[in-house]
Protein backbone atom coordinates (compact mmCIF):
# COMPACT_ATOMS: atom_id res chain seq x y z
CA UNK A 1 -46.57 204.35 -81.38
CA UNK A 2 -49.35 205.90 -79.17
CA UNK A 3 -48.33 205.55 -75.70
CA UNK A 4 -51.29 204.07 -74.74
CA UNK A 5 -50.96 201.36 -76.84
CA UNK A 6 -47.13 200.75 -75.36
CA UNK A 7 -49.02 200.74 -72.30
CA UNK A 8 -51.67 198.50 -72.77
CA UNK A 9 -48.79 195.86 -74.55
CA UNK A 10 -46.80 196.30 -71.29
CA UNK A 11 -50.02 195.58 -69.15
CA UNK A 12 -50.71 192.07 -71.42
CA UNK A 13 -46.99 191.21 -71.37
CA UNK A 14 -47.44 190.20 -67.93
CA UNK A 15 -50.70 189.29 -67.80
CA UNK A 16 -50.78 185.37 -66.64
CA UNK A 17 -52.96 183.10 -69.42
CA UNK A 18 -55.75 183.00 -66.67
CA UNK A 19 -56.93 185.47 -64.04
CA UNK A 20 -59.98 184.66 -62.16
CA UNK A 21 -62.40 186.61 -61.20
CA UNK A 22 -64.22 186.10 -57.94
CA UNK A 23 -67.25 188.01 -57.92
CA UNK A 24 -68.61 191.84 -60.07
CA UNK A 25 -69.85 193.73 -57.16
CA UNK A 26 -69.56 197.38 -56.99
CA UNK A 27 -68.15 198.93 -53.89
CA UNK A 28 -68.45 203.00 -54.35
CA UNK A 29 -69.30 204.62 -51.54
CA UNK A 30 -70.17 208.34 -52.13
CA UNK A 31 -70.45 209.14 -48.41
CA UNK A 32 -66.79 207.84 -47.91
CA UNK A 33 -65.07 209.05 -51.09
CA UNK A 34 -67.51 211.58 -53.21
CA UNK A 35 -66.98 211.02 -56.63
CA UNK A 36 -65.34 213.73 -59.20
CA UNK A 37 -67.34 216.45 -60.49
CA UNK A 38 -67.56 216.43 -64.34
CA UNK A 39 -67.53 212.41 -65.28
CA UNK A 40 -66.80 212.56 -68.85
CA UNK A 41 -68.53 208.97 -69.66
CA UNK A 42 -68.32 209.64 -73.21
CA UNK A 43 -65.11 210.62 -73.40
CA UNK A 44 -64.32 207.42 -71.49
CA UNK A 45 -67.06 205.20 -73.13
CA UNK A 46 -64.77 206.09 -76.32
CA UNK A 47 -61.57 204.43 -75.00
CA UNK A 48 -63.86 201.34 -73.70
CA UNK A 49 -65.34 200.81 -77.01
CA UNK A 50 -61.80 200.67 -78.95
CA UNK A 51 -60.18 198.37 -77.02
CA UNK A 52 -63.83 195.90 -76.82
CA UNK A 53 -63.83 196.26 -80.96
CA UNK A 54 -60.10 195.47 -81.14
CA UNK A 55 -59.95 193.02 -78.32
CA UNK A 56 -60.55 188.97 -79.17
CA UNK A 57 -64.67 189.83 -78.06
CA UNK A 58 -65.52 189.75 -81.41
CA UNK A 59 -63.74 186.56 -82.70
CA UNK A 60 -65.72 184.38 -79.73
CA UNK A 61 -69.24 186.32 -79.48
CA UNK A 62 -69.44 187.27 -83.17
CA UNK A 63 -68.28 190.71 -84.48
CA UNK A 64 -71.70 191.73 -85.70
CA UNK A 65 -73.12 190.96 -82.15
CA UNK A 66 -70.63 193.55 -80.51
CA UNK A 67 -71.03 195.95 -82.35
CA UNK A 68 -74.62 195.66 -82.31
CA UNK A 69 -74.81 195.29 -78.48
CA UNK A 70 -72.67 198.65 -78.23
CA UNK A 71 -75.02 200.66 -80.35
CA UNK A 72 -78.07 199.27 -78.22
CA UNK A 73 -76.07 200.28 -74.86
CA UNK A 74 -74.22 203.17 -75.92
CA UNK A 75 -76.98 205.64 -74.84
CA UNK A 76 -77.25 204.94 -71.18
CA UNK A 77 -73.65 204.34 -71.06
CA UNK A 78 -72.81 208.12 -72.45
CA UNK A 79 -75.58 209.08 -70.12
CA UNK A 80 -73.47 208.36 -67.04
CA UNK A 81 -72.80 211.19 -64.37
CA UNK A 82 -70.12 208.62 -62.32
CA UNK A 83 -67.85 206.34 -62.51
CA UNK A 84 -69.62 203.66 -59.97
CA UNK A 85 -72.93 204.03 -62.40
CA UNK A 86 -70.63 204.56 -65.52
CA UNK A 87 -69.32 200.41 -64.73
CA UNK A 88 -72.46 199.17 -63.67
CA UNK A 89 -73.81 200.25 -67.52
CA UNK A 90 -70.53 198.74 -69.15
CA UNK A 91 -70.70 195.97 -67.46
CA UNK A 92 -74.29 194.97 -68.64
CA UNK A 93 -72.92 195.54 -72.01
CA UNK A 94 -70.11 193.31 -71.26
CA UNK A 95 -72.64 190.72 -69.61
CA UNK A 96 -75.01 191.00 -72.79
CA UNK A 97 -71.91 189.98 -74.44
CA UNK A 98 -71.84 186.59 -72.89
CA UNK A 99 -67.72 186.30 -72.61
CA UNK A 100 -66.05 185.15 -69.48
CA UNK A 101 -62.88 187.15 -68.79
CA UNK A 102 -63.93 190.54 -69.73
CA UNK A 103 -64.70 192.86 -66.95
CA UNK A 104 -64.23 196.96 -66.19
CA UNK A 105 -63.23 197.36 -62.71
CA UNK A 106 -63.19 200.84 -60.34
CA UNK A 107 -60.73 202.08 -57.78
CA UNK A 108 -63.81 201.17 -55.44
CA UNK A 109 -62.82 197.37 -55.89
CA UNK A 110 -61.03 194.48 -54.26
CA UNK A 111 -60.75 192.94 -57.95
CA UNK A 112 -58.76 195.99 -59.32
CA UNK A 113 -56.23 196.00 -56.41
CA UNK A 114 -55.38 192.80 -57.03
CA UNK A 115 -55.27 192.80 -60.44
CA UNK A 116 -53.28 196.03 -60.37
CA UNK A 117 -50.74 194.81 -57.62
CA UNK A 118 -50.10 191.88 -59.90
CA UNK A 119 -50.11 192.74 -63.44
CA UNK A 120 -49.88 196.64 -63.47
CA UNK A 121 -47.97 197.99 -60.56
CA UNK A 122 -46.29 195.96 -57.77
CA UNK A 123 -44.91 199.42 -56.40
CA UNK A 124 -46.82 201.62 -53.95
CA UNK A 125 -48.94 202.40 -56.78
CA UNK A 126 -50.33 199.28 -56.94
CA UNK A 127 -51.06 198.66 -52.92
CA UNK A 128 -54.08 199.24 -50.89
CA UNK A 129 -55.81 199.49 -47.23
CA UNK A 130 -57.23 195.76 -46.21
CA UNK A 131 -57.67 194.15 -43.27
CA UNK A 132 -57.77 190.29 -44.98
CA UNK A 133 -62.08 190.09 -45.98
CA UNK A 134 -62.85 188.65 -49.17
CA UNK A 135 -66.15 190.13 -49.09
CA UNK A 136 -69.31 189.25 -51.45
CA UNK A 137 -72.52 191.14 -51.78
CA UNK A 138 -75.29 189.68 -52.09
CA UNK A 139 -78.38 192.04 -53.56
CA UNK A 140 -77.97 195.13 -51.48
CA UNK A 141 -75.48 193.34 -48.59
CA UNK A 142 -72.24 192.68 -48.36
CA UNK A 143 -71.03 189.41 -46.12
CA UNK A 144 -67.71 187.54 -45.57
CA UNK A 145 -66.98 185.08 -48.79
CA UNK A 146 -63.34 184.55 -47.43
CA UNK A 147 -60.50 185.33 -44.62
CA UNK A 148 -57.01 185.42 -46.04
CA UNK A 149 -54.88 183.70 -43.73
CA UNK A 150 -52.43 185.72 -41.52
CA UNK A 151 -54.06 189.26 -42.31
CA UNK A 152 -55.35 191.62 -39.74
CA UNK A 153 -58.55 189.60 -40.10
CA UNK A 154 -57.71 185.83 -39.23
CA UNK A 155 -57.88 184.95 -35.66
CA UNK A 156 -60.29 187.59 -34.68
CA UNK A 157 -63.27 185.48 -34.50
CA UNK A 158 -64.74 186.24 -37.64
CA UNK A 159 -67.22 183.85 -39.37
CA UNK A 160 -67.75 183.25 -43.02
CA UNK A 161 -71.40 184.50 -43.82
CA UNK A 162 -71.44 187.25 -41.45
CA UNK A 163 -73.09 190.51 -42.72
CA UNK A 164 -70.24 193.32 -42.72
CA UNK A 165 -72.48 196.84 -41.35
CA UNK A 166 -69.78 199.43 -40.56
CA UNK A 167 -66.30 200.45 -40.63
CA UNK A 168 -65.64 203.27 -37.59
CA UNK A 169 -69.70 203.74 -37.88
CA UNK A 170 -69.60 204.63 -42.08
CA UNK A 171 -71.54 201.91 -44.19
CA UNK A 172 -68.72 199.21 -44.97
CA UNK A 173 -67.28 199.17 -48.85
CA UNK A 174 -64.28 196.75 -49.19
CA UNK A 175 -62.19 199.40 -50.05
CA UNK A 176 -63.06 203.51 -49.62
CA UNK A 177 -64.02 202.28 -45.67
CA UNK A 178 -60.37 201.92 -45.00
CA UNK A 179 -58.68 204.48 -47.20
CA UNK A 180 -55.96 206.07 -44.77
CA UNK A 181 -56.20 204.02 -42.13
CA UNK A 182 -53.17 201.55 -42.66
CA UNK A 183 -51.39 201.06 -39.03
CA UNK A 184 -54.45 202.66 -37.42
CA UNK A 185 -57.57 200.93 -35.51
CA UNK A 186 -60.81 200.57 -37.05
CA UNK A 187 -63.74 199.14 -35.56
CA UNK A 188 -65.57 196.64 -37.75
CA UNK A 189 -69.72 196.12 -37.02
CA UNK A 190 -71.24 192.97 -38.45
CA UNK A 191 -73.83 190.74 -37.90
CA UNK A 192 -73.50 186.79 -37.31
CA UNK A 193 -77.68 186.49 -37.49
CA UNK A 194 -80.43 188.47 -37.12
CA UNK A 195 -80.38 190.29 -33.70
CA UNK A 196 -76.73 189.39 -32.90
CA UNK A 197 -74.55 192.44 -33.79
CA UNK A 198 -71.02 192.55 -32.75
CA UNK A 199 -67.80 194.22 -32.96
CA UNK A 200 -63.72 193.94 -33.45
CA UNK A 201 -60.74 196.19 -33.49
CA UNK A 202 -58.56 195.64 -36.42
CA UNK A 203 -55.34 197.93 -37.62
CA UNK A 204 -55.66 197.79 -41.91
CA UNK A 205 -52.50 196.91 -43.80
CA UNK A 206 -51.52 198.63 -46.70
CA UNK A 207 -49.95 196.10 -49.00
CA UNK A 208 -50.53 194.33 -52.79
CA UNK A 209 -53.46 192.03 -52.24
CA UNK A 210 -52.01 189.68 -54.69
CA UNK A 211 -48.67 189.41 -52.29
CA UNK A 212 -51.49 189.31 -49.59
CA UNK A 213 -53.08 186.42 -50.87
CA UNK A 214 -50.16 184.09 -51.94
CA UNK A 215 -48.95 184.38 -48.37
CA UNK A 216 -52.35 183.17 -46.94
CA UNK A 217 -52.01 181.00 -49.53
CA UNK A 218 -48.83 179.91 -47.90
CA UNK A 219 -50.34 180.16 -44.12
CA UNK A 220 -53.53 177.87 -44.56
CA UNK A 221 -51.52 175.10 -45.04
CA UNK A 222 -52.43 172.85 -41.67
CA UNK A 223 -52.99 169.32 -40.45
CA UNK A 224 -56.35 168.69 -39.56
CA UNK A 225 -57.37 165.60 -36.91
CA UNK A 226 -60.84 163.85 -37.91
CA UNK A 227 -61.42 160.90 -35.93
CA UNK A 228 -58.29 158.33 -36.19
CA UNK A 229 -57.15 160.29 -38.97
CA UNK A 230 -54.78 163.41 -39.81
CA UNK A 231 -55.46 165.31 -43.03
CA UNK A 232 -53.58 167.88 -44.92
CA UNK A 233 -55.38 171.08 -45.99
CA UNK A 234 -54.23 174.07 -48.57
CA UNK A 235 -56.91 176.82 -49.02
CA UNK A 236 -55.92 176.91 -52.96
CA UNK A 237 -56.65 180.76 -53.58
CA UNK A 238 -54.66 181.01 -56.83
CA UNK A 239 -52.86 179.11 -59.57
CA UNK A 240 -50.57 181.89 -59.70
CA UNK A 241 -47.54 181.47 -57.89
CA UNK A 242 -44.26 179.48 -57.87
CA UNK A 243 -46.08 176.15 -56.77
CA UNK A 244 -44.32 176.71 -53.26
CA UNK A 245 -47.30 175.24 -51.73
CA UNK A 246 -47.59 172.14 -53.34
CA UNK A 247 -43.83 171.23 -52.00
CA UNK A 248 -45.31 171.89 -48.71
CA UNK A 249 -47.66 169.75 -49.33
CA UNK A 250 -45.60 166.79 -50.52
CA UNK A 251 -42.77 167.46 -47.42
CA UNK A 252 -46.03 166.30 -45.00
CA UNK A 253 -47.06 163.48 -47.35
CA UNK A 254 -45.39 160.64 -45.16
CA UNK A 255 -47.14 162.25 -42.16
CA UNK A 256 -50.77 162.30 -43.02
CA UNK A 257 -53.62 159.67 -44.51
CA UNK A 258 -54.84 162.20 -46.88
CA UNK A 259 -55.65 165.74 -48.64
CA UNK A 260 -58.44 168.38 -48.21
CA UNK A 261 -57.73 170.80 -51.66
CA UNK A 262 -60.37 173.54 -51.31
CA UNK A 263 -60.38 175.56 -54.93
CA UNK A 264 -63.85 177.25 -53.58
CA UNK A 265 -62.54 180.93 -53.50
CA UNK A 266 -60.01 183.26 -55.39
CA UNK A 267 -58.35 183.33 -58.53
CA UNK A 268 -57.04 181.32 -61.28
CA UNK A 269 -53.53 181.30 -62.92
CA UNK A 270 -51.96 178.20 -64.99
CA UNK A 271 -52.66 174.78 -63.89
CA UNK A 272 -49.33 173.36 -64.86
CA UNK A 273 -48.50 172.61 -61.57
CA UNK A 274 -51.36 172.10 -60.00
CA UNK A 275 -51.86 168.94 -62.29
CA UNK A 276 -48.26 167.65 -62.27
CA UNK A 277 -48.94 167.67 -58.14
CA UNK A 278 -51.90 165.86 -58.36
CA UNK A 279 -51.76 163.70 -61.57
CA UNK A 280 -48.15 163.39 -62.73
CA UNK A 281 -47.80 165.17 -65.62
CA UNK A 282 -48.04 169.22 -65.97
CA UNK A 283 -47.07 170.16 -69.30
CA UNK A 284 -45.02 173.26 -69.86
CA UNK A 285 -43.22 175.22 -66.81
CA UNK A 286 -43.28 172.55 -64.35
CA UNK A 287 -39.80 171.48 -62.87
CA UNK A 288 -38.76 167.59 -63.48
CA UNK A 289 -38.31 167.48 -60.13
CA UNK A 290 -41.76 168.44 -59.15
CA UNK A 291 -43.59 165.60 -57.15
CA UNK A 292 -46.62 163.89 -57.30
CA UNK A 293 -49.54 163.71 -54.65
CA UNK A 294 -50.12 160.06 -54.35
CA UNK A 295 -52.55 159.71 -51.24
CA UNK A 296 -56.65 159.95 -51.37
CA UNK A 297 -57.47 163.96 -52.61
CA UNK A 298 -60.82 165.72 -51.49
CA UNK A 299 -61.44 168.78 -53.99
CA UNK A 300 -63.67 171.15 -52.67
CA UNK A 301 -65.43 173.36 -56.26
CA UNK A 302 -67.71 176.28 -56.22
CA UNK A 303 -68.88 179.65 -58.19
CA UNK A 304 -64.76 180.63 -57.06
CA UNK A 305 -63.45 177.60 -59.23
CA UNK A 306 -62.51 179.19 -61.93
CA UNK A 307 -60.56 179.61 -65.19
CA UNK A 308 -57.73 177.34 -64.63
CA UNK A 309 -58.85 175.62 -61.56
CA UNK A 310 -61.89 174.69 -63.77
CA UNK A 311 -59.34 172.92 -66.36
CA UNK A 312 -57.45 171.37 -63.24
CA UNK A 313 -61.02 169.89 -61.56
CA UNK A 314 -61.86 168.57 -64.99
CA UNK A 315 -58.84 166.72 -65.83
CA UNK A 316 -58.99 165.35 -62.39
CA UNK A 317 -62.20 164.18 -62.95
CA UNK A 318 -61.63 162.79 -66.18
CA UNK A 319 -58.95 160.77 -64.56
CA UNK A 320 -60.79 159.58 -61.66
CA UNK A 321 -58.54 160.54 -59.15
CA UNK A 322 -60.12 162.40 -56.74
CA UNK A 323 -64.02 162.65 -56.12
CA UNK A 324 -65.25 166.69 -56.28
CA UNK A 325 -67.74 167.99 -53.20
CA UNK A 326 -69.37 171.09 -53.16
CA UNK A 327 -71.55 173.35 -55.99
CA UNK A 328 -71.03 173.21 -60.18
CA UNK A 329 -67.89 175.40 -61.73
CA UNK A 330 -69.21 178.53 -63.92
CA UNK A 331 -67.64 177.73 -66.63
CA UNK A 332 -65.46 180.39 -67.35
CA UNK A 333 -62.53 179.25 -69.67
CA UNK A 334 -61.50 182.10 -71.71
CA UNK A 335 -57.63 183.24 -71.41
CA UNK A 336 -57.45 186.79 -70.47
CA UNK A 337 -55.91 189.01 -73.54
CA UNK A 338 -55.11 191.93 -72.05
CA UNK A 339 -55.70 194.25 -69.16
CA UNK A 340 -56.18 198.05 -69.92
CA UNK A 341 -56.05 201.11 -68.05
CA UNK A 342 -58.96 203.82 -68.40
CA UNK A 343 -58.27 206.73 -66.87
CA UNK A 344 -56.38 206.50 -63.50
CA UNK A 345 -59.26 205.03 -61.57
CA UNK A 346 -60.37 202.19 -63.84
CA UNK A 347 -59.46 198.59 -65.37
CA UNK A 348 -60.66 197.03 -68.28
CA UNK A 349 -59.82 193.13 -68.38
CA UNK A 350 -60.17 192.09 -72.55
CA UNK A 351 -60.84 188.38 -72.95
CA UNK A 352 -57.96 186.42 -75.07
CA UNK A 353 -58.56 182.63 -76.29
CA UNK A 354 -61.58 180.94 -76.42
CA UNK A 355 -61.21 177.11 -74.51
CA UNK A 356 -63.32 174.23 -74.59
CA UNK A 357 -64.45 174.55 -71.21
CA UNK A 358 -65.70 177.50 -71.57
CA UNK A 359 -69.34 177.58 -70.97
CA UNK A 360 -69.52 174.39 -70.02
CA UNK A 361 -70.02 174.13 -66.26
CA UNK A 362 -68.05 171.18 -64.40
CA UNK A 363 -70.65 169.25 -61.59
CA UNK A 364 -69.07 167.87 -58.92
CA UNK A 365 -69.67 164.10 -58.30
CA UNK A 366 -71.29 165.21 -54.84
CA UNK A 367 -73.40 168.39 -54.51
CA UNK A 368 -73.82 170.46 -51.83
CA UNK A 369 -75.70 173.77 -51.66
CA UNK A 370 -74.24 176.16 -49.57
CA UNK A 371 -76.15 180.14 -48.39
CA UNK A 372 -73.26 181.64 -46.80
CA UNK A 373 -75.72 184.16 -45.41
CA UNK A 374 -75.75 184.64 -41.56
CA UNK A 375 -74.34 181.33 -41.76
CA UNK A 376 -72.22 180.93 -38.50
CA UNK A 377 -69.59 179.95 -40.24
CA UNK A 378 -71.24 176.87 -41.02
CA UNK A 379 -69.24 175.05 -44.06
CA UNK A 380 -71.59 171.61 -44.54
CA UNK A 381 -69.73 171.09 -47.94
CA UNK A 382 -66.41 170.50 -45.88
CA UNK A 383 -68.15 168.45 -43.02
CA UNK A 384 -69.10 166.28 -45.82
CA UNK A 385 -65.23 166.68 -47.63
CA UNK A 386 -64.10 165.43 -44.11
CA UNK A 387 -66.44 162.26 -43.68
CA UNK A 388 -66.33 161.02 -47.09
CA UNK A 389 -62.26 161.30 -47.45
CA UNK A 390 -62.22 159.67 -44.15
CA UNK A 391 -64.36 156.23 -45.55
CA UNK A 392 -62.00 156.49 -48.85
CA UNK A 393 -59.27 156.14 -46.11
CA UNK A 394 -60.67 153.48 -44.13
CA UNK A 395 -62.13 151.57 -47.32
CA UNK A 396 -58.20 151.61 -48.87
CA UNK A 397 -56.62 150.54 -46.08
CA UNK A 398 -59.11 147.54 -45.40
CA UNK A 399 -58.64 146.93 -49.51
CA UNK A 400 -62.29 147.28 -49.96
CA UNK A 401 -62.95 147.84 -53.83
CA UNK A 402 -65.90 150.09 -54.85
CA UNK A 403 -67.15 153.83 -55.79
CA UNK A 404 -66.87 156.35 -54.33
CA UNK A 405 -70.75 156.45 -54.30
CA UNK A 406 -70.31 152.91 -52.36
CA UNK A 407 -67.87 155.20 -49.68
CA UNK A 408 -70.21 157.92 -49.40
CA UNK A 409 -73.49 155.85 -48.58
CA UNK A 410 -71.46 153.90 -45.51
CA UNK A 411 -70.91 157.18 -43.55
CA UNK A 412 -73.49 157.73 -40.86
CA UNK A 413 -75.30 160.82 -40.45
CA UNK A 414 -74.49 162.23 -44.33
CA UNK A 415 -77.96 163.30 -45.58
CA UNK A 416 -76.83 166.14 -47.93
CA UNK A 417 -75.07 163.71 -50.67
CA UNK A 418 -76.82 162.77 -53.38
């Protein structure tokens, strides 16, 4: 058999059923890491193609339209001199396409080092520089979407919606700006708003992101005081591990009135166990012993909810058991049906089985915009999580009956619910 073939089979052996992708900038930086003389696009475009036309594209968006869409594209694809410009043009194919769960990532990418430390190479060979940003960009900016807890990043007084500027005085890239500079000091420039530029010292890890993320995973967990009451919190970056954090969870039950489950950011994985922990029953590869959240749940949903968080939020809400806050799902159900290398610098993520869901946005029961931009950190969709899980409290314990509608419109000073 062609060893690329073995290859790619290996890669989709242990690829999970969902992997979620966060966001489809493009990080290259040509004044940090020039790019190789003598891109051979076509050559490249030629792998691409073969695995699109034999992936499961065709079977959801029609076979006819593929092939169609990568006659129409194939041009300014070929005509590619780089690899950053090279997966800007395959990915408007891919958009054209209209498939969630198909994606060709760089080197120059959070999203491939994460993949890559999970599904293709947990060695060395999989790890990368951070310092703990999840950044986004935002037409020709990049800001702070996320901090992973307990990375070089968290307690250094960073704010979500801050514009990243520089790394060491080079334009910031979430990845070439801290190429060889694990265990060193860098100096980060951003900008909280408009005329108020600052700067930290941090000392990049090189690590697998995906190791890096199920341990901030792990750290978020925390008891949070509002008013007379004490909440649990879990910053739900993945569906992908061992469900460690949901027994967490459960050993602080007794202790607090209620839980704040914020699926905004990150990844998916399988929602087995997410949905055992929060509505009893989990289907395949959940333990018997697994146990059940039983106290008033606050799910926080955004453009991060995704893949099987978006299955998990919908059966919840189907069930009624915990009211959603925040902005609609994407709907991006599609299993993920293989991930394939192309070349040594790029990843090609092949969509698998079309769901249900898929399309089909999920809107919270409250909605609340949120601009992260120069934002101060400001998080209005969690102020909100806070004061309406506190009335579902209070209303319980006084045995008032009603909607959660009814909680929302006794809270003073909410003007953002609908």
């Amino acid at each position: 058999m062609d060893p690329s073939k073995i290859r790619t089979q290996q890669i989709r052996r242990h690829a999970l059923i969902f992997a979620l992708i966060l966001t489809s900038g493009h990080s290259a930086r040509s004044a940090l890491v020039p790019e190789p003389l003598g891109f051979d696009a076509v050559t490249r475009f030629a792998d691409v193609e073969s695995r699109i036309v034999n992936s499961n594209a065709g079977a959801i968006a029609g076979a006819d339209k593929v092939r169609t869409l990568i006659a129409q594209h194939r041009e300014a694809i070929e005509a590619c001199t780089t690899h950053a410009t090279f997966a800007k043009a395959v990915n408007r194919l891919i958009d054209d396409i209209g498939v969630s769960h198909f994606r060709y990532y760089t080197e120059y990418e959070w999203q491939y080092w994460h993949m890559r430390s999970k599904f293709v190479d947990s060695s060395e060979g999989g790890h990368v520089e951070h310092v703990g940003i999840i950044p986004e960009r935002i037409d020709t900016r990049w800001y702070i979407r996320g901090i992973l807890e307990g990375s070089p990043a968290h307690h250094k007084g960073l704010a979500i919606g801050d514009e990243l500027l520089t790394v060491d005085g080079l334009p910031y890239s979430p990845v070439n700006a801290f190429r060889g500079t694990a265990g060193e000091t860098v100096a980060l420039r951003l900008c909280r708003r408009p005329g108020l530029n600052y700067e930290v010292s941090l000392v990049p890890k090189r690590e697998s992101l995906y190791a890096a993320m199920q341990r901030a995973m792990g750290e978020s967990i925390k008891t949070v005081r509002h008013g007379e009451h004490v909440f649990a919190y879990l910053h739900g970056w993945t569906l992908l591990g061992d469900g460690e954090e949901y027994a967490k969870l459960l050993e602080m039950q007794d202790d607090v009135d209620g839980l704040l489950l914020d699926y905004r950011d990150g990844f998916g994985g399988t929602w087995h166990r997410a949905e055992r922990f929060l509505l009893g029953h989990g289907g395949r590869n959940v333990a018997s012993d697994d146990g059940t959240w039983t106290k008033p749940v606050i799910i926080l949903t955004g453009e991060g909810t995704r893949s099987a968080k978006e299955i998990v939020v919908y059966h919840v809400k189907q069930a009624g058991r915990a009211p959603l806050v925040g902005e609609p799902t994407p709907g991006h159900v599609t299993s993920v049906g293989g991930l394939a290398e192309i070349g040594d610098d790029g990843l090609l993520m092949l969509p698998g089985m079309r769901f249900d869901l898929e399309g089909k946005p999920i809107t919270p029961d409250f909605i609340i915009e949120r601009d992260i931009r120069h934002g101060n950190g400001a998080d209005l969709q969690m102020e909100f999580a806070r004061e309406l899980l506190g009335s579902l409290i209070r209303r319980e314990k006084q045995g008032v009956v009603g909607s959660w509608e009814d909680a929302a419109l006794s809270l003073p000073n909410i003007t953002r619910a609908p």
